[in-house]
C-alpha atoms as a PDB file:
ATOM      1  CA  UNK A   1      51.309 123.249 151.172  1.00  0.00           C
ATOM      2  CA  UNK A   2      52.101 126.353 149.334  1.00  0.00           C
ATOM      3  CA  UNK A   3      52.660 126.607 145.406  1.00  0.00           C
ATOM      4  CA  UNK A   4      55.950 128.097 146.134  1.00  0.00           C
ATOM      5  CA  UNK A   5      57.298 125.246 147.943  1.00  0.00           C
ATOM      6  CA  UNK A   6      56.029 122.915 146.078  1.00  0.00           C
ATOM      7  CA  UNK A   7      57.669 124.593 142.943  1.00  0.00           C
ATOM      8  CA  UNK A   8      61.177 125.310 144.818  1.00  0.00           C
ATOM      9  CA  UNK A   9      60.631 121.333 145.769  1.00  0.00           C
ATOM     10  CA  UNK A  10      60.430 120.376 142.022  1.00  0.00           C
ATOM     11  CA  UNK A  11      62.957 122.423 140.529  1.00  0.00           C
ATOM     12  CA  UNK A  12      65.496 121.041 143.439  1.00  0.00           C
ATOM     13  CA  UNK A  13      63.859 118.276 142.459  1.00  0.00           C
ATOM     14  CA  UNK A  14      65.153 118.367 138.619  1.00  0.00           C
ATOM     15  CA  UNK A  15      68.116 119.871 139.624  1.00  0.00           C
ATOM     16  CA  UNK A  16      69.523 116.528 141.387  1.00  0.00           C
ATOM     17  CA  UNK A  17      68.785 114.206 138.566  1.00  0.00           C
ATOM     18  CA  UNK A  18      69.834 116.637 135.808  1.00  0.00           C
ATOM     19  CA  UNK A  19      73.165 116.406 137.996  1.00  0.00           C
ATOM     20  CA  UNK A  20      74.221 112.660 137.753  1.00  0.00           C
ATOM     21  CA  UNK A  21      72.803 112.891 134.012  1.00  0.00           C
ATOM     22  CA  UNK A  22      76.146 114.520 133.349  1.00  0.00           C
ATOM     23  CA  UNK A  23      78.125 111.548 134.457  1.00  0.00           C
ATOM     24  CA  UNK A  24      75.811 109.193 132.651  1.00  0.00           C
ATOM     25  CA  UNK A  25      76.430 108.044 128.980  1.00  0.00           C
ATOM     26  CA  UNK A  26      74.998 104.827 128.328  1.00  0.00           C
ATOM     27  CA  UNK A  27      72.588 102.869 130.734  1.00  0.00           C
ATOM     28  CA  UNK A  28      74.767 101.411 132.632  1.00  0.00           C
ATOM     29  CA  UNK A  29      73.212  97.690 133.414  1.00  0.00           C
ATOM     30  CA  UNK A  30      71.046  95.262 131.652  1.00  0.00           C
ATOM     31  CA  UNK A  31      67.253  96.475 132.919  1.00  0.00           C
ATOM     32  CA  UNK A  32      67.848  99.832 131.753  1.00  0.00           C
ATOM     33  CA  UNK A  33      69.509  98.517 128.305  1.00  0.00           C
ATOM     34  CA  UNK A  34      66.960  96.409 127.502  1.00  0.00           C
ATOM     35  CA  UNK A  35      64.498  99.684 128.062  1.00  0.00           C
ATOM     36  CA  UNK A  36      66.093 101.415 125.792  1.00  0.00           C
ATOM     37  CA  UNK A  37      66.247  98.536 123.407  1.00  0.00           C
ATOM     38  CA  UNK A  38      62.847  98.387 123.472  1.00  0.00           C
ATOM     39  CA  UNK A  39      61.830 102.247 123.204  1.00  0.00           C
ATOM     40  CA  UNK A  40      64.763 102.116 120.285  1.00  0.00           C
ATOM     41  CA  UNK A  41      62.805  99.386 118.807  1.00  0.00           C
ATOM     42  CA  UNK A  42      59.166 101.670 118.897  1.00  0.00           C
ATOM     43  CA  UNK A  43      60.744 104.945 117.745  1.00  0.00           C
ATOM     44  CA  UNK A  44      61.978 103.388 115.156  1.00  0.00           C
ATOM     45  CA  UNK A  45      58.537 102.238 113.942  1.00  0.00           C
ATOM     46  CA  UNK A  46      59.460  98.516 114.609  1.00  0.00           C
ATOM     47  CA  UNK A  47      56.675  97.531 117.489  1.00  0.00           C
ATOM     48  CA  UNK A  48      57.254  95.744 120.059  1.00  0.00           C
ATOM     49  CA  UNK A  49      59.815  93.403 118.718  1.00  0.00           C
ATOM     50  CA  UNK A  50      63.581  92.999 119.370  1.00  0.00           C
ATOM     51  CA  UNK A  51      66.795  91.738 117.473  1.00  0.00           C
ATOM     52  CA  UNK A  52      68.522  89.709 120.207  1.00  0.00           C
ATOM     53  CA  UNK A  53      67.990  87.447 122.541  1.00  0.00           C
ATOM     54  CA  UNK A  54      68.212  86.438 126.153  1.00  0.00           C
ATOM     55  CA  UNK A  55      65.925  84.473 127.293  1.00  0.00           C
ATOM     56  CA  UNK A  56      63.532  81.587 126.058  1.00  0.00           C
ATOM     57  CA  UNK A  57      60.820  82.621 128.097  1.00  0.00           C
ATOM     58  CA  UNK A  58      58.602  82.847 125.187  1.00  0.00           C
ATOM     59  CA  UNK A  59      59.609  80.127 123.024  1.00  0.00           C
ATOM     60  CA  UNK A  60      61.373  82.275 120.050  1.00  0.00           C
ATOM     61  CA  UNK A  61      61.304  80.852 116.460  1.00  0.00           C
ATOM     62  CA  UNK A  62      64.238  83.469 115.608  1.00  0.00           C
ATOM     63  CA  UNK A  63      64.811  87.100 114.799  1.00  0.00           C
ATOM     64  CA  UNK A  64      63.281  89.294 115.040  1.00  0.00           C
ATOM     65  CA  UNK A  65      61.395  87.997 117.901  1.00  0.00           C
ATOM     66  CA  UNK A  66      58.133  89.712 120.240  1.00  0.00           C
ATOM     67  CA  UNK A  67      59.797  91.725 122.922  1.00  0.00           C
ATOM     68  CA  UNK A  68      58.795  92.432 126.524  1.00  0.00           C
ATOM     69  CA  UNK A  69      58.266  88.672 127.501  1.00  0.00           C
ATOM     70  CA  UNK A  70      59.686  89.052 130.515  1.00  0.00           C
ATOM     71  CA  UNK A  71      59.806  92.664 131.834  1.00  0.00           C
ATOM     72  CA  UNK A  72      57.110  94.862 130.976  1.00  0.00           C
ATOM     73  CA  UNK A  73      56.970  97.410 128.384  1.00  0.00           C
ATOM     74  CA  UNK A  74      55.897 100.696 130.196  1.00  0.00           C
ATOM     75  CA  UNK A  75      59.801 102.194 130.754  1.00  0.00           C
ATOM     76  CA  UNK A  76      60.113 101.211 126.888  1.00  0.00           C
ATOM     77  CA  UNK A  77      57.064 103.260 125.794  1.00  0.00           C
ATOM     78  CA  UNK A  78      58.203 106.483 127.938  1.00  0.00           C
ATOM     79  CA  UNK A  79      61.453 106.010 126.433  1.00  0.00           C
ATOM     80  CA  UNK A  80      60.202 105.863 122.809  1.00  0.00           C
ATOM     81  CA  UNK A  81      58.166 109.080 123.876  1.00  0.00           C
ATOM     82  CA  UNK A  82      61.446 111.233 124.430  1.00  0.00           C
ATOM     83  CA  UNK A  83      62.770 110.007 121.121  1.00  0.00           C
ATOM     84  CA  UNK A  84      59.458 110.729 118.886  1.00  0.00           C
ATOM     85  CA  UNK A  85      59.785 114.283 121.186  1.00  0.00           C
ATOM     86  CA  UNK A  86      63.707 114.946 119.707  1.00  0.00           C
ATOM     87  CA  UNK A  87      63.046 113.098 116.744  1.00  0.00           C
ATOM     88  CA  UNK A  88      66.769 111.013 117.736  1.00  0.00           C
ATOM     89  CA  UNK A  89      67.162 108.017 119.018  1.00  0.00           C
ATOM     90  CA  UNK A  90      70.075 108.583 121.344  1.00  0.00           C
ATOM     91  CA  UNK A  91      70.328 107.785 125.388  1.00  0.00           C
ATOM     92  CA  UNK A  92      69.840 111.280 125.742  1.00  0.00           C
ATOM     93  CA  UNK A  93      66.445 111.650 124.647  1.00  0.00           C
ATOM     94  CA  UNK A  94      65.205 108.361 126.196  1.00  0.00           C
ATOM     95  CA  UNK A  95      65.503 109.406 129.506  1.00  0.00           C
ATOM     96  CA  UNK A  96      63.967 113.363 128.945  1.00  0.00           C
ATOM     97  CA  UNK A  97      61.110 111.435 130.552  1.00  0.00           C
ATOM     98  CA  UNK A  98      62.732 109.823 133.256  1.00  0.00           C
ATOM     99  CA  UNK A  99      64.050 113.049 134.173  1.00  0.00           C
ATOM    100  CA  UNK A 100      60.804 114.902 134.578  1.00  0.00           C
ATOM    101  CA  UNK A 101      59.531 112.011 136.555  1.00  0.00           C
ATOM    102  CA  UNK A 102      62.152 112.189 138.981  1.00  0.00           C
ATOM    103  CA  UNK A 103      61.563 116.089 139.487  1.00  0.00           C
ATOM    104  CA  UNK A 104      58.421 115.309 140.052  1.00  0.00           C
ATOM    105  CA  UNK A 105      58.309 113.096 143.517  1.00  0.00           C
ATOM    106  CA  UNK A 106      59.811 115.325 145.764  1.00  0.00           C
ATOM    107  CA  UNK A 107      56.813 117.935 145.689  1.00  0.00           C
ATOM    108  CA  UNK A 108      54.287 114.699 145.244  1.00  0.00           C
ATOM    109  CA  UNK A 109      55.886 113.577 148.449  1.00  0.00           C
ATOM    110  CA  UNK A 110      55.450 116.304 150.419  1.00  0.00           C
ATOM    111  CA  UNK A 111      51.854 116.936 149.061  1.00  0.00           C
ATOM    112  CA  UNK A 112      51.228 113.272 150.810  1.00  0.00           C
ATOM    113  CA  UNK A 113      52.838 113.809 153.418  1.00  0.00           C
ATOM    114  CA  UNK A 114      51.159 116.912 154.335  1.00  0.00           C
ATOM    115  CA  UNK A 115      47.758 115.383 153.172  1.00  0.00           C
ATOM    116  CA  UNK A 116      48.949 112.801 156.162  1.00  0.00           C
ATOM    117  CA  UNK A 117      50.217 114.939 158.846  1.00  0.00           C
ATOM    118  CA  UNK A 118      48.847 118.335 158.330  1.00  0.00           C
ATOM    119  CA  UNK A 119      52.073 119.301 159.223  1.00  0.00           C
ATOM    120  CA  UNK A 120      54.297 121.836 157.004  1.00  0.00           C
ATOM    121  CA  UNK A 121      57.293 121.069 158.186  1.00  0.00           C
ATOM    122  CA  UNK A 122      56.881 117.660 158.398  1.00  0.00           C
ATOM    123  CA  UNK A 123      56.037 117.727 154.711  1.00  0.00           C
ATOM    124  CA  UNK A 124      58.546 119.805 153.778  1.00  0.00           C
ATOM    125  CA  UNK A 125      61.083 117.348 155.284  1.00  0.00           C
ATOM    126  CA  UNK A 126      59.751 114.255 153.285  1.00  0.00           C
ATOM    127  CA  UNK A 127      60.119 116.595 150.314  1.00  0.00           C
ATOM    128  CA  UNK A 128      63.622 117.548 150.534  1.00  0.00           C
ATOM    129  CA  UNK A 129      64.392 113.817 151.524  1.00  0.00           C
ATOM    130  CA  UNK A 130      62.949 112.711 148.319  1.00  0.00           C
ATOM    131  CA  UNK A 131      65.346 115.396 146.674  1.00  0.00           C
ATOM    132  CA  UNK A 132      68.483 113.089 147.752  1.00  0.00           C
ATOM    133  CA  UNK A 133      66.948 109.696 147.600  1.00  0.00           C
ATOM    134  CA  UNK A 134      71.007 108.392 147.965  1.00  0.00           C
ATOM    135  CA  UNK A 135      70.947 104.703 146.494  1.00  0.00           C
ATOM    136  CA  UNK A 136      68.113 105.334 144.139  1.00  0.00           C
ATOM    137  CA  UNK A 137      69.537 108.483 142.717  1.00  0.00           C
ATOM    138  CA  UNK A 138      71.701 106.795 139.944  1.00  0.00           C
ATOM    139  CA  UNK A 139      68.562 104.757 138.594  1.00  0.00           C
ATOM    140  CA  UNK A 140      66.223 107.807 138.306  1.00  0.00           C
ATOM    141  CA  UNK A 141      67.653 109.328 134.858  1.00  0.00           C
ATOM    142  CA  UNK A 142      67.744 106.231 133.377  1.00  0.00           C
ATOM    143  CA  UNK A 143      65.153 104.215 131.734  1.00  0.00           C
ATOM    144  CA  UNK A 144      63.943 102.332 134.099  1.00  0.00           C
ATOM    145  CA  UNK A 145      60.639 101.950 136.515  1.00  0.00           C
ATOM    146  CA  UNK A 146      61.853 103.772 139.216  1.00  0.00           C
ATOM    147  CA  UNK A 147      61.126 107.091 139.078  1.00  0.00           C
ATOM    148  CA  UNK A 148      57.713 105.366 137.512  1.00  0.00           C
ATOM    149  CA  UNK A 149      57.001 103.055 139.993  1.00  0.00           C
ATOM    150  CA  UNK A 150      57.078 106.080 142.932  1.00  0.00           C
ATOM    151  CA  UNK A 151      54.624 108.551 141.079  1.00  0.00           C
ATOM    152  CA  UNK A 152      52.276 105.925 140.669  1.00  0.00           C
ATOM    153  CA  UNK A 153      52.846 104.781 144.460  1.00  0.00           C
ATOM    154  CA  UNK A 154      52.608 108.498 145.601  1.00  0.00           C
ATOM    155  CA  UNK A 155      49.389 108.693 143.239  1.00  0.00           C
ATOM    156  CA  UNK A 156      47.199 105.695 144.828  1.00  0.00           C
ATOM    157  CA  UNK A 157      47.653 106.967 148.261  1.00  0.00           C
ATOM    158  CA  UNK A 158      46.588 110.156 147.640  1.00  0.00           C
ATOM    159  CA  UNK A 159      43.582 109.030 145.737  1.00  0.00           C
ATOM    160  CA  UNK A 160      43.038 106.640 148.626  1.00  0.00           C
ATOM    161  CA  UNK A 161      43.299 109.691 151.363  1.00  0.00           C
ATOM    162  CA  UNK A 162      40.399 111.544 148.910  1.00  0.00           C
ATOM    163  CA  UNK A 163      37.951 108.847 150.486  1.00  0.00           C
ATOM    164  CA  UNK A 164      38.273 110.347 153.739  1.00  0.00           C
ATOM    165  CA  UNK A 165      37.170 113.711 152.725  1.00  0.00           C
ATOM    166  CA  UNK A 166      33.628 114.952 153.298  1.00  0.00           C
ATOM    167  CA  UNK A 167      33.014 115.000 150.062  1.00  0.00           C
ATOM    168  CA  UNK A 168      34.031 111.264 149.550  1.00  0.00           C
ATOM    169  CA  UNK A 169      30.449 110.290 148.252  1.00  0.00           C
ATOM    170  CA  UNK A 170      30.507 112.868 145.560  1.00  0.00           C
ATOM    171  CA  UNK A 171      34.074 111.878 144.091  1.00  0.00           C
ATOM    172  CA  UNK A 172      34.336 107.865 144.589  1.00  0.00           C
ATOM    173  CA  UNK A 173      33.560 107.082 141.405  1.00  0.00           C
ATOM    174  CA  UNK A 174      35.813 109.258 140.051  1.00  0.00           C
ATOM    175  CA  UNK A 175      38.249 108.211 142.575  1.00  0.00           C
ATOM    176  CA  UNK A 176      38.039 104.492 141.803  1.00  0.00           C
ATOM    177  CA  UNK A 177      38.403 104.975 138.384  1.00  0.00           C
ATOM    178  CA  UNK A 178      41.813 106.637 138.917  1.00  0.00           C
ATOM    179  CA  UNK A 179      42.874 104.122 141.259  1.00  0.00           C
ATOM    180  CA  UNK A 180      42.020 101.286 138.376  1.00  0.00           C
ATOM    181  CA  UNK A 181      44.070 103.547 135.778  1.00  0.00           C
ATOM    182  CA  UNK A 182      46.664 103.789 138.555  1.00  0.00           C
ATOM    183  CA  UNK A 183      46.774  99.950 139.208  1.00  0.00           C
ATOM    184  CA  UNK A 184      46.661  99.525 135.343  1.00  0.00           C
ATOM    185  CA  UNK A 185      49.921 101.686 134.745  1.00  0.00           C
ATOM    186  CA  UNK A 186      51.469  99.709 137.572  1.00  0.00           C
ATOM    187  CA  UNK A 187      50.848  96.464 135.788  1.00  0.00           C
ATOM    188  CA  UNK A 188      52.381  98.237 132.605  1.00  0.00           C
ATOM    189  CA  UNK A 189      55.072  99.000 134.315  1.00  0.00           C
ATOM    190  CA  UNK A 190      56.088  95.377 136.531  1.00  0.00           C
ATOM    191  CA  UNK A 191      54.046  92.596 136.371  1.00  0.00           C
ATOM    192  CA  UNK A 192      53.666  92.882 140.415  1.00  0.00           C
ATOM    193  CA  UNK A 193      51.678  95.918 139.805  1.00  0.00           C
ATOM    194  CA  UNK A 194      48.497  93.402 140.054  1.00  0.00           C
ATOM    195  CA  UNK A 195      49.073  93.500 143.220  1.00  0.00           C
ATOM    196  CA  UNK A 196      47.671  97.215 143.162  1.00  0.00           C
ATOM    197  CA  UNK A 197      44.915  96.255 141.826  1.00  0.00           C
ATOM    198  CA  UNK A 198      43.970  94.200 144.795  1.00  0.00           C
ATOM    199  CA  UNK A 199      44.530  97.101 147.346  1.00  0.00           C
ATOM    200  CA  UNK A 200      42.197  99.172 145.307  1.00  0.00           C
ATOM    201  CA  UNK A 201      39.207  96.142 145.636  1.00  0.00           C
ATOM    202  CA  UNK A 202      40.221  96.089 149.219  1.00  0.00           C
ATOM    203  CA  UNK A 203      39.664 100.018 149.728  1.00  0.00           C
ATOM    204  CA  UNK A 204      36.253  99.943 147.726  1.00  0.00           C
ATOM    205  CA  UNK A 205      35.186  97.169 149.808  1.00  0.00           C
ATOM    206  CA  UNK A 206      36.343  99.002 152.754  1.00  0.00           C
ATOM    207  CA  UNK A 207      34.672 101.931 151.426  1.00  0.00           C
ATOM    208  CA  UNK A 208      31.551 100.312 151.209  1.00  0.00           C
ATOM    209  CA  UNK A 209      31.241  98.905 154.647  1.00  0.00           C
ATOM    210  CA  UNK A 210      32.111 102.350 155.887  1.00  0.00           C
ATOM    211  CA  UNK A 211      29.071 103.892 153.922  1.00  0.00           C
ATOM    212  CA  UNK A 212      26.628 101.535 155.203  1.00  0.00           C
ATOM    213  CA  UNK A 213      28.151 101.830 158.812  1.00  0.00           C
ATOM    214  CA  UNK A 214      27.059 105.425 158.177  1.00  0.00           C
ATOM    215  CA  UNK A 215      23.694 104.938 156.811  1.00  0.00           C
ATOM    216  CA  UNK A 216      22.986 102.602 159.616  1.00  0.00           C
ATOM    217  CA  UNK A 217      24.106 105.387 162.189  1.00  0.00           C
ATOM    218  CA  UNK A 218      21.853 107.961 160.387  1.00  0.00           C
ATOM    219  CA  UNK A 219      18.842 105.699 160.480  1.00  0.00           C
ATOM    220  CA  UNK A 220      19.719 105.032 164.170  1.00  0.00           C
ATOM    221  CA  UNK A 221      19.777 108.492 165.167  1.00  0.00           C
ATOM    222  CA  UNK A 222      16.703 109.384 163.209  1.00  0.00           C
ATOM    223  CA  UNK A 223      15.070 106.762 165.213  1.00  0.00           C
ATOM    224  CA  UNK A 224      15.699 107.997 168.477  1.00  0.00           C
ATOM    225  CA  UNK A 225      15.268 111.255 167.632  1.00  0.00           C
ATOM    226  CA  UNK A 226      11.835 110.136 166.899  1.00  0.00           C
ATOM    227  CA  UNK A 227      10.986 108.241 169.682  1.00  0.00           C
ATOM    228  CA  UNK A 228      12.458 110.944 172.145  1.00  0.00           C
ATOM    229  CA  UNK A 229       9.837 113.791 170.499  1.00  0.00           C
ATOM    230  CA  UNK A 230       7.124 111.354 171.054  1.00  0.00           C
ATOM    231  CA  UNK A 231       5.368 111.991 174.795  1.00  0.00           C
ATOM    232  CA  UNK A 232       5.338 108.417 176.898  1.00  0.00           C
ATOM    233  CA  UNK A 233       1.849 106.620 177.511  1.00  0.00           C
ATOM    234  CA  UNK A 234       1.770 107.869 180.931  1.00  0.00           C
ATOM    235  CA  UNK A 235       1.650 111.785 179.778  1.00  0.00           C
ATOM    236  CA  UNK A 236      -0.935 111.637 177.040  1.00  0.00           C
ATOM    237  CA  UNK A 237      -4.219 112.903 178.399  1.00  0.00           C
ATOM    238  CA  UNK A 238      -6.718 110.164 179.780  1.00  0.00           C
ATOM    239  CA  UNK A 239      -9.256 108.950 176.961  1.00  0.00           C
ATOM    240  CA  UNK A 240     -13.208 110.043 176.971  1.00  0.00           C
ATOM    241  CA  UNK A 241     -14.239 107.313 178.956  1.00  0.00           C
ATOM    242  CA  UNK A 242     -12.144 107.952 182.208  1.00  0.00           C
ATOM    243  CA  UNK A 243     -12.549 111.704 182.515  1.00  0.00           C
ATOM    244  CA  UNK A 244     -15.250 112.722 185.331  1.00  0.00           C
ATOM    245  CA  UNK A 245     -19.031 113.177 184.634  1.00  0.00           C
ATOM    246  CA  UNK A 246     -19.990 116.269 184.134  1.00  0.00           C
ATOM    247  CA  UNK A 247     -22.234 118.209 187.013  1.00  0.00           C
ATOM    248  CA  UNK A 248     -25.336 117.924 184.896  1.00  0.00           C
ATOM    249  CA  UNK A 249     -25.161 113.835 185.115  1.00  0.00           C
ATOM    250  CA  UNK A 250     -24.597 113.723 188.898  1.00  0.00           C
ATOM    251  CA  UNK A 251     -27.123 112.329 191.509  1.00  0.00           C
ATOM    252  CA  UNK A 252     -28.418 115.252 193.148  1.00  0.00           C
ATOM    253  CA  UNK A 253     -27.745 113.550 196.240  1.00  0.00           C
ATOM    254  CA  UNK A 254     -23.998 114.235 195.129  1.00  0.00           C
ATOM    255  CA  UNK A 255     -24.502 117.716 193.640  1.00  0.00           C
ATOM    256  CA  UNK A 256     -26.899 118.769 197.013  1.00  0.00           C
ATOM    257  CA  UNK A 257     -26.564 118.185 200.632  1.00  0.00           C
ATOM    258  CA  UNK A 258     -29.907 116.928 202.380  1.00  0.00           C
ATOM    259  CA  UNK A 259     -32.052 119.947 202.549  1.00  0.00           C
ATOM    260  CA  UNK A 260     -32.724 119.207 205.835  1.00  0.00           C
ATOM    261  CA  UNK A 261     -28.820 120.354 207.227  1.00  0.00           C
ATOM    262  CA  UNK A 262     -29.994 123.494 205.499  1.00  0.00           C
ATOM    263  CA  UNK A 263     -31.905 126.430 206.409  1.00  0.00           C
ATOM    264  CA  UNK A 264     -35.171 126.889 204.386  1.00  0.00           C
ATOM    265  CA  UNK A 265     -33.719 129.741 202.439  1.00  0.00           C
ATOM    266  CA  UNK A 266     -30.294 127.878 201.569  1.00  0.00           C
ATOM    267  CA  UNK A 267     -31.759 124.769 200.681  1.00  0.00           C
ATOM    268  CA  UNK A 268     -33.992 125.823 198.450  1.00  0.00           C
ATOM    269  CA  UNK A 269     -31.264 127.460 196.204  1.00  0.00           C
ATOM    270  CA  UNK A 270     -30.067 123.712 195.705  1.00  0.00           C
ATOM    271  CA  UNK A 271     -33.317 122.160 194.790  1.00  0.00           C
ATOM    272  CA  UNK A 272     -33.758 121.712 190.979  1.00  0.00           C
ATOM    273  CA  UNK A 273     -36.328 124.328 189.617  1.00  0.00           C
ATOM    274  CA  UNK A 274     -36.182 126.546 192.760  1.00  0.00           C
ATOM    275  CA  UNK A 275     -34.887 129.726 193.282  1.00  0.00           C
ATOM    276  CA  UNK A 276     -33.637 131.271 196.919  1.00  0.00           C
ATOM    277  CA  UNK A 277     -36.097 133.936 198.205  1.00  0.00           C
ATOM    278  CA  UNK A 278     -33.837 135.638 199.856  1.00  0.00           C
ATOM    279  CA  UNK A 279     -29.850 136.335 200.293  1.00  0.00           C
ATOM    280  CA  UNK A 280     -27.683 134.072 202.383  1.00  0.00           C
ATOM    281  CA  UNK A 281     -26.647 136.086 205.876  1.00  0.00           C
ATOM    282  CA  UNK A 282     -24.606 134.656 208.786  1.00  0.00           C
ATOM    283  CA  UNK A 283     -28.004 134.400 210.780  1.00  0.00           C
ATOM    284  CA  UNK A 284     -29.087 131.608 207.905  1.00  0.00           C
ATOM    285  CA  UNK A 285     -26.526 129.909 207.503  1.00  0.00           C
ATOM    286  CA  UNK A 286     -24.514 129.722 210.811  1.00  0.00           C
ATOM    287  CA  UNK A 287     -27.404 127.654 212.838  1.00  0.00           C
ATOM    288  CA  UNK A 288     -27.275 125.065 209.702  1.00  0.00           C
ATOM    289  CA  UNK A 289     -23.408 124.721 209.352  1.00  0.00           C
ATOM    290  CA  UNK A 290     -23.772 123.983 213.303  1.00  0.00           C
ATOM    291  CA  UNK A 291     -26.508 121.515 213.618  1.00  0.00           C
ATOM    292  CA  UNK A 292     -26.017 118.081 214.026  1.00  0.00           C
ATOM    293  CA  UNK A 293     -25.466 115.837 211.071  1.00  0.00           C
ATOM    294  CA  UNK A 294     -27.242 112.879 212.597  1.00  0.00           C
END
């Protein structure tokens, strides 16, 4: 994917939720409320506390009471964030987070989905859907874990798909400890965001098997690599003991014919210490290759 269209991606991106901001004065329902309660609440320098009630979850004494009992405080905290920004604590400025958030999925998206497919128009197509998410698009200006929830979502499946790269050995750790920050934001944000947590033991585990897999292929191959440069038994040369004896330990009977199927001149070139007097002809040898053997 291209810089270009991932920047044309966020900025339609913005666009959308910058839109339905217009037609949006107060929260709107009680999750989002209670968000902005809470970010209220921190801007103001108050902690984590809040001045109503509406549950008995955790046992209040009275007012003011702990907040976040129930739902966690992560929308709260980005909230507070816009307002310490502006330096107001207005609806307006709680959701200048919430905004950018929501700007940023669409190009996330189509990063993943191009990190999936390899396919640019494919990814381009997830990105523009994310633009006009339809049902969701009224909850992603507003302070709420929606536009949160996705990022971090889009976030620990592209740190997963970094595992597959060749270079996986080289940036695990650093990939596990994103996915731990990732599950830990998730857990800030809903209190099923534990369950994040679990898919990142699962992929290390996964991502252990697959490294031994791969060390035990390696050793494999190395072994038969091995055992294919080494010659079988049956080609090595024959040891000392079996080769032939050399001339010099023969019986002369081996080594030398009888001298009696031999002319006098041949025969005595055979005979240890003797020397032929004179030089083999047709005449002297021809009656001695045809006498009888007998």
């Amino acid at each position: 994917m291209s810089r270009r269209s991932l920047l044309l991606l966020f900025l339609l991106g913005l666009a959308v939720p910058l839109a339905i901001a217009q037609f949006q004065s107060l929260p709107g329902y009680m999750d989002s409320d209670y968000y902005f309660g809470g970010g209220v609440q921190l801007a103001r320098g108050n902690g984590f506390t809040e001045l109503y009630l509406w549950n008995y979850l955790a046992d209040p004494r009275g007012l003011p009471t702990p907040s976040h009992a129930y739902w966690m405080p992560l929308a709260s905290i980005l909230a507070a964030a816009g307002m310490w920004l502006t330096g107001q604590t207005d609806f307006a400025s709680a959701r200048i987070g919430f905004i950018l958030l929501a700007a940023l999925v669409p190009p996330l998206t189509s990063l993943l989905a191009f990190r999936l497919t390899s396919n640019r128009a494919a990814s381009l197509l997830s990105g523009l859907l994310a633009c006009f998410p339809i049902y969701y698009a009224p909850f992603l200006p507003v302070p709420d874990n929606y536009a949160i929830y996705m990022l971090l979502g889009i976030a620990f499946f592209l740190l997963l798909s970094n595992l597959q790269s060749p270079t996986s050995n080289l940036q695990s750790p650093i990939t596990f400890l994103l996915l731990g920050l990732v599950s830990a934001l998730a857990s800030l944000a809903r209190s099923d965001g534990l369950l994040w947590l679990g898919m990142s033991l699962l992929a290390a585990v996964w991502f252990a098997g697959k490294q031994i897999n791969k060390s035990t292929t390696q050793a494999d191959s190395h072994t038969s690599t091995s055992v294919r440069l080494s010659p079988p038994a049956s080609r090595l040369p024959p040891p000392a003991s079996r080769l032939p004896p050399p001339a010099s330990c023969l019986p002369p009977s081996a080594s030398c014919l009888p001298p009696s199927a031999f002319s006098p001149a041949f025969s005595s070139s055979c005979l240890p210490g003797t020397r032929a007097t004179s030089r083999l002809s047709a005449p002297s040898w021809l009656p001695a290759v045809r006498a009888p053997s007998g």
